[in-house]
PDB file of N, CA and C in Angstrom:
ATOM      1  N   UNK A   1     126.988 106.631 119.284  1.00  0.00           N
ATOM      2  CA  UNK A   1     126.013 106.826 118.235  1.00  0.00           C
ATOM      3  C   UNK A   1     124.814 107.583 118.815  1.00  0.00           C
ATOM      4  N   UNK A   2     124.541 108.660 118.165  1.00  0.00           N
ATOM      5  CA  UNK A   2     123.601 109.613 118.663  1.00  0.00           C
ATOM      6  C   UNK A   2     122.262 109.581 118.006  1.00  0.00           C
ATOM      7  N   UNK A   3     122.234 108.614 116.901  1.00  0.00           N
ATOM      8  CA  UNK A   3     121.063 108.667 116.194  1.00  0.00           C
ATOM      9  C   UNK A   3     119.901 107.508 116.587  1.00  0.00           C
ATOM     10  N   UNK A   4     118.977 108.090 116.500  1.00  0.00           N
ATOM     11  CA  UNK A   4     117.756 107.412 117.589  1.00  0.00           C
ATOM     12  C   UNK A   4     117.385 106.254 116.246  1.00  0.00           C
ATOM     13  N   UNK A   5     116.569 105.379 116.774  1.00  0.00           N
ATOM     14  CA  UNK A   5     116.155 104.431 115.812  1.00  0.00           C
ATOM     15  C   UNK A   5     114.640 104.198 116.449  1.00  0.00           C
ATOM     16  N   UNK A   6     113.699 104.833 115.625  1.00  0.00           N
ATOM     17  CA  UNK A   6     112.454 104.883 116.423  1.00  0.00           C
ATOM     18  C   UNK A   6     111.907 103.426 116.373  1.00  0.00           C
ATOM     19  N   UNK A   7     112.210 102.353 115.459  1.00  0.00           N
ATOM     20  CA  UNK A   7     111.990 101.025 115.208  1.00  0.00           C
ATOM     21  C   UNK A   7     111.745 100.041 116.871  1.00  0.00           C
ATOM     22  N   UNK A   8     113.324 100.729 117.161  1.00  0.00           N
ATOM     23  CA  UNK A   8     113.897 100.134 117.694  1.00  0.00           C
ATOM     24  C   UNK A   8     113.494 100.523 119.555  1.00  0.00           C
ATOM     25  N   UNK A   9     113.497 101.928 119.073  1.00  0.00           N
ATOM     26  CA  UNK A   9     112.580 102.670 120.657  1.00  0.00           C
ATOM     27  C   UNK A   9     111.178 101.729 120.745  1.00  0.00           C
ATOM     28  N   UNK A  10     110.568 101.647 119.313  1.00  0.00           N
ATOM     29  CA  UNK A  10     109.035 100.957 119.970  1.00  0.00           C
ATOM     30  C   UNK A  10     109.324  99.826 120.313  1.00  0.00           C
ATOM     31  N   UNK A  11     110.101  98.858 119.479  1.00  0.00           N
ATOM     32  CA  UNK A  11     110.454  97.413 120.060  1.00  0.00           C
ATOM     33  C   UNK A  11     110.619  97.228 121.731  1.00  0.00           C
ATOM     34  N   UNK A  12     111.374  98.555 122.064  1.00  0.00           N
ATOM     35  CA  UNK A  12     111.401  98.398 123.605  1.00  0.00           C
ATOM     36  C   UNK A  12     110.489  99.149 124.498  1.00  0.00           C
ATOM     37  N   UNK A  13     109.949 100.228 124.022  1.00  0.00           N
ATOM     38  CA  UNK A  13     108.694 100.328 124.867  1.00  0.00           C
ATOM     39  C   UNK A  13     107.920  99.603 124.851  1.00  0.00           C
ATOM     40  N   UNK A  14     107.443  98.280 123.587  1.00  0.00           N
ATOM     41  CA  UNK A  14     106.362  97.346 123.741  1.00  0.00           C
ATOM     42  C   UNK A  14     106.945  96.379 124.821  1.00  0.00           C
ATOM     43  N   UNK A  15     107.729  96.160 125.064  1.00  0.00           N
ATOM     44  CA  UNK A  15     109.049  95.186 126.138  1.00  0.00           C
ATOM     45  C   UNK A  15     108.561  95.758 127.153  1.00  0.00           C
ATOM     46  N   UNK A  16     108.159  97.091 127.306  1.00  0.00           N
ATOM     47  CA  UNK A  16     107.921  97.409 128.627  1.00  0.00           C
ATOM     48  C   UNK A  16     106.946  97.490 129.036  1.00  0.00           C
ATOM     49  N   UNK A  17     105.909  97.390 128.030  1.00  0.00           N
ATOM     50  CA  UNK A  17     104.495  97.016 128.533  1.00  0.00           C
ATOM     51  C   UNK A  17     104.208  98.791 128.142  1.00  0.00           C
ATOM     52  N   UNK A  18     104.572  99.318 127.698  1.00  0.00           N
ATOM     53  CA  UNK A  18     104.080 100.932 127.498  1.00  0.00           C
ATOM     54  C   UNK A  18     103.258 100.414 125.954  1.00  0.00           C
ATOM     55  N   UNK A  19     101.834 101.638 126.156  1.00  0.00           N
ATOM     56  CA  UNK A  19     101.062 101.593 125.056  1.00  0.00           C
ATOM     57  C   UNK A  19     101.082 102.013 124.087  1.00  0.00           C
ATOM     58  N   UNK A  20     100.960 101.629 122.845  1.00  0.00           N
ATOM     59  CA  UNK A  20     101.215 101.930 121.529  1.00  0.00           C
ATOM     60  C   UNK A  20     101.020 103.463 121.245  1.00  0.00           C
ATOM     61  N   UNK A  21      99.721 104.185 122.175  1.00  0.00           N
ATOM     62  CA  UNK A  21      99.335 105.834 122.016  1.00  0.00           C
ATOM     63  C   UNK A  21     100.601 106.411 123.115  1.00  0.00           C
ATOM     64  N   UNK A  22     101.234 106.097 123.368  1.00  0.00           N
ATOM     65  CA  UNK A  22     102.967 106.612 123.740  1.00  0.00           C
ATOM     66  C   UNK A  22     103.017 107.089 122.779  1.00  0.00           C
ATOM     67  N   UNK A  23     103.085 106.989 121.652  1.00  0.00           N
ATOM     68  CA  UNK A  23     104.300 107.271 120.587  1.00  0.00           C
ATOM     69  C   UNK A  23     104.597 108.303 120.661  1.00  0.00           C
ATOM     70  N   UNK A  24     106.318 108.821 120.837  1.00  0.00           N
ATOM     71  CA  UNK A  24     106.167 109.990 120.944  1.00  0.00           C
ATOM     72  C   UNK A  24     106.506 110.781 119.655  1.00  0.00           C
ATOM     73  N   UNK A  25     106.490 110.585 118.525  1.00  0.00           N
ATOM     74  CA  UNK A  25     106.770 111.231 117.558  1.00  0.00           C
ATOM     75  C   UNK A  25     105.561 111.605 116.633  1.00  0.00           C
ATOM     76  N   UNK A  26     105.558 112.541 115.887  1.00  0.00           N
ATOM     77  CA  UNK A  26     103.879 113.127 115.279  1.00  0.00           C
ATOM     78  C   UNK A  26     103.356 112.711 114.409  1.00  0.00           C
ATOM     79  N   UNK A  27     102.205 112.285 114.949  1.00  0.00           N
ATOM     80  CA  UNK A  27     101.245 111.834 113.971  1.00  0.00           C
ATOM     81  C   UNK A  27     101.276 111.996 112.219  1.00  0.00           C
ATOM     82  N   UNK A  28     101.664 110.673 111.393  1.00  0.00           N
ATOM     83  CA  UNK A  28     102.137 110.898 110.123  1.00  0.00           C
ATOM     84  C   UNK A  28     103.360 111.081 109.146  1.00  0.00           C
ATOM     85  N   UNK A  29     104.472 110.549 110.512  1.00  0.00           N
ATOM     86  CA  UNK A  29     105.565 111.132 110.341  1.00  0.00           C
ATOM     87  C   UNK A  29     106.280 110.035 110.218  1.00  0.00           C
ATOM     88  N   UNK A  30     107.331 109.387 109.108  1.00  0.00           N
ATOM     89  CA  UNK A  30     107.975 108.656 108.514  1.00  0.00           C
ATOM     90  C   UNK A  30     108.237 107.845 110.528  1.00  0.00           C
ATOM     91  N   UNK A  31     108.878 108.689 111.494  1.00  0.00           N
ATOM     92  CA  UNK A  31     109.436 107.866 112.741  1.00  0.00           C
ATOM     93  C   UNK A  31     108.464 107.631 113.214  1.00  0.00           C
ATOM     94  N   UNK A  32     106.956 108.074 113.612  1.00  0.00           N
ATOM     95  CA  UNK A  32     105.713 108.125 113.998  1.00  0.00           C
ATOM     96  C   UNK A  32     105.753 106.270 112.836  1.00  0.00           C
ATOM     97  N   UNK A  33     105.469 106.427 112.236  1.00  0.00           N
ATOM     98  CA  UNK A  33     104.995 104.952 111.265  1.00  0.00           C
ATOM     99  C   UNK A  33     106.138 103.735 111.922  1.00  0.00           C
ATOM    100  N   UNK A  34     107.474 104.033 112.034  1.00  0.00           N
ATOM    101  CA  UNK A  34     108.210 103.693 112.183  1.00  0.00           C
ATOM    102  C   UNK A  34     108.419 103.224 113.963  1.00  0.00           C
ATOM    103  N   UNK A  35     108.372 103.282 114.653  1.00  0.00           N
ATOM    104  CA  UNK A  35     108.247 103.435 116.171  1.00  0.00           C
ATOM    105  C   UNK A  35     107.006 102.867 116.397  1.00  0.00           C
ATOM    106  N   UNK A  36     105.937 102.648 115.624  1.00  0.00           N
ATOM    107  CA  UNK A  36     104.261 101.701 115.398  1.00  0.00           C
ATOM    108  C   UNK A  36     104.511 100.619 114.982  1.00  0.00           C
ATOM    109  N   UNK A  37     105.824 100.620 114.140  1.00  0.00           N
ATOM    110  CA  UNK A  37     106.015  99.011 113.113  1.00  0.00           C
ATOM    111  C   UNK A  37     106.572  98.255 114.654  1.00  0.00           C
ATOM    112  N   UNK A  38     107.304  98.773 115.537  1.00  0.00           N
ATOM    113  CA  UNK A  38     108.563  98.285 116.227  1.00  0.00           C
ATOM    114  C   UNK A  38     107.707  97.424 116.915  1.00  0.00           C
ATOM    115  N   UNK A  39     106.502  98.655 117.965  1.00  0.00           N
ATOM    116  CA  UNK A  39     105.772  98.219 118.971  1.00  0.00           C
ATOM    117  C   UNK A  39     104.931  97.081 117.956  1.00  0.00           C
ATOM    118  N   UNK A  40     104.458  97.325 117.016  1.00  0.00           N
ATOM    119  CA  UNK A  40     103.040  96.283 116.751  1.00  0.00           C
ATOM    120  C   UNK A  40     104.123  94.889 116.806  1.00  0.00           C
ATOM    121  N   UNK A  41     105.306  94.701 116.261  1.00  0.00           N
ATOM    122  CA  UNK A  41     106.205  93.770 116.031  1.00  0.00           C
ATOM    123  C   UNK A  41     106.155  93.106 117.636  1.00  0.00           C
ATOM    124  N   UNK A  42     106.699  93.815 119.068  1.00  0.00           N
ATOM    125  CA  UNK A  42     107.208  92.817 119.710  1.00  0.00           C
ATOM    126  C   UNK A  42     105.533  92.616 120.632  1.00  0.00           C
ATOM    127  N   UNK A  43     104.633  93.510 120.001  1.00  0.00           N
ATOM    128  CA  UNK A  43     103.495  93.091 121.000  1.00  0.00           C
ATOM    129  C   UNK A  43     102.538  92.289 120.287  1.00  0.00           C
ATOM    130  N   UNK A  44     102.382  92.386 119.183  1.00  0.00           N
ATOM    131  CA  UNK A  44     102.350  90.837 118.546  1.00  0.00           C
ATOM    132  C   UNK A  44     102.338  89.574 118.734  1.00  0.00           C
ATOM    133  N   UNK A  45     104.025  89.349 118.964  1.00  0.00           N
ATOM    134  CA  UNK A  45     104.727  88.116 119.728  1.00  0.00           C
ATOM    135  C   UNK A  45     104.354  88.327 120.851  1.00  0.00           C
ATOM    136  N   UNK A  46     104.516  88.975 121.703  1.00  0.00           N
ATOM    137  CA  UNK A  46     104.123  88.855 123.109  1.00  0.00           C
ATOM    138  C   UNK A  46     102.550  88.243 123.292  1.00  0.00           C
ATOM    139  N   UNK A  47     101.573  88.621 122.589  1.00  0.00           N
ATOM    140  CA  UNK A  47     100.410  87.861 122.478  1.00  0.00           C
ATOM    141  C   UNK A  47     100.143  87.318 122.370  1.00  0.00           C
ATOM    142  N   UNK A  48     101.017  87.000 121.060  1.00  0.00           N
ATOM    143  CA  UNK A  48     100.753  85.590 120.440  1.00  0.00           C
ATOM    144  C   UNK A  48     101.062  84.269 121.753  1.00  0.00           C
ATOM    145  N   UNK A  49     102.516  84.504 122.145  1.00  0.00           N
ATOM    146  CA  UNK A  49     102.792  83.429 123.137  1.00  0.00           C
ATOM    147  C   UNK A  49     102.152  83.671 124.376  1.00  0.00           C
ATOM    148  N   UNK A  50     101.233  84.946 124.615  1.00  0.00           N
ATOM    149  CA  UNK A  50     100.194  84.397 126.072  1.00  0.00           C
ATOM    150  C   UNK A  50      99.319  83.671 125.269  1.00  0.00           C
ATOM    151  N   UNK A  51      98.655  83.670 124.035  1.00  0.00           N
ATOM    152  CA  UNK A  51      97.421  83.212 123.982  1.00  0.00           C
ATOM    153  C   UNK A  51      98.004  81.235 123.559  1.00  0.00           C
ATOM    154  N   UNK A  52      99.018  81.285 123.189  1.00  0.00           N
ATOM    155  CA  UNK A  52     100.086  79.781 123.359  1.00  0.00           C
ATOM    156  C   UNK A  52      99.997  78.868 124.903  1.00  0.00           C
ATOM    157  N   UNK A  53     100.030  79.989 126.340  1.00  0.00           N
ATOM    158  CA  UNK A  53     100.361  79.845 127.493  1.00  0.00           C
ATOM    159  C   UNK A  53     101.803  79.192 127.275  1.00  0.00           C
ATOM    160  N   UNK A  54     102.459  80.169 126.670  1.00  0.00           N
ATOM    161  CA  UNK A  54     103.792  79.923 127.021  1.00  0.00           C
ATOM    162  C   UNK A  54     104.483  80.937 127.952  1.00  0.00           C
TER     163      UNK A  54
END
């Protein structure tokens, strides 16, 4: 499968600790919005459970 899933790219650049102004797709752009939902999603959770101290 050759088709990118920008959702799914931000989900794992936020995994990697890379910053949300990464994004590499252009400003305004359906995958640009899309690749922002992914990252805000797993860095979110990731916050949420440091500020838990879990």
């Amino acid at each position: 499968m050759t088709d990118r899933d920008p959702f799914a790219e931000g989900e794992r650049a936020a995994r990697q600790n890379i910053p949300a102004e990464a994004n590499p797709y252009s400003d305004g752009s359906d995958e640009y919005a899309l690749w922002s939902a992914g990252h805000e999603k797993i860095a979110s959770a990731m916050e949420a459970s440091e500020s838990e101290g879990t």
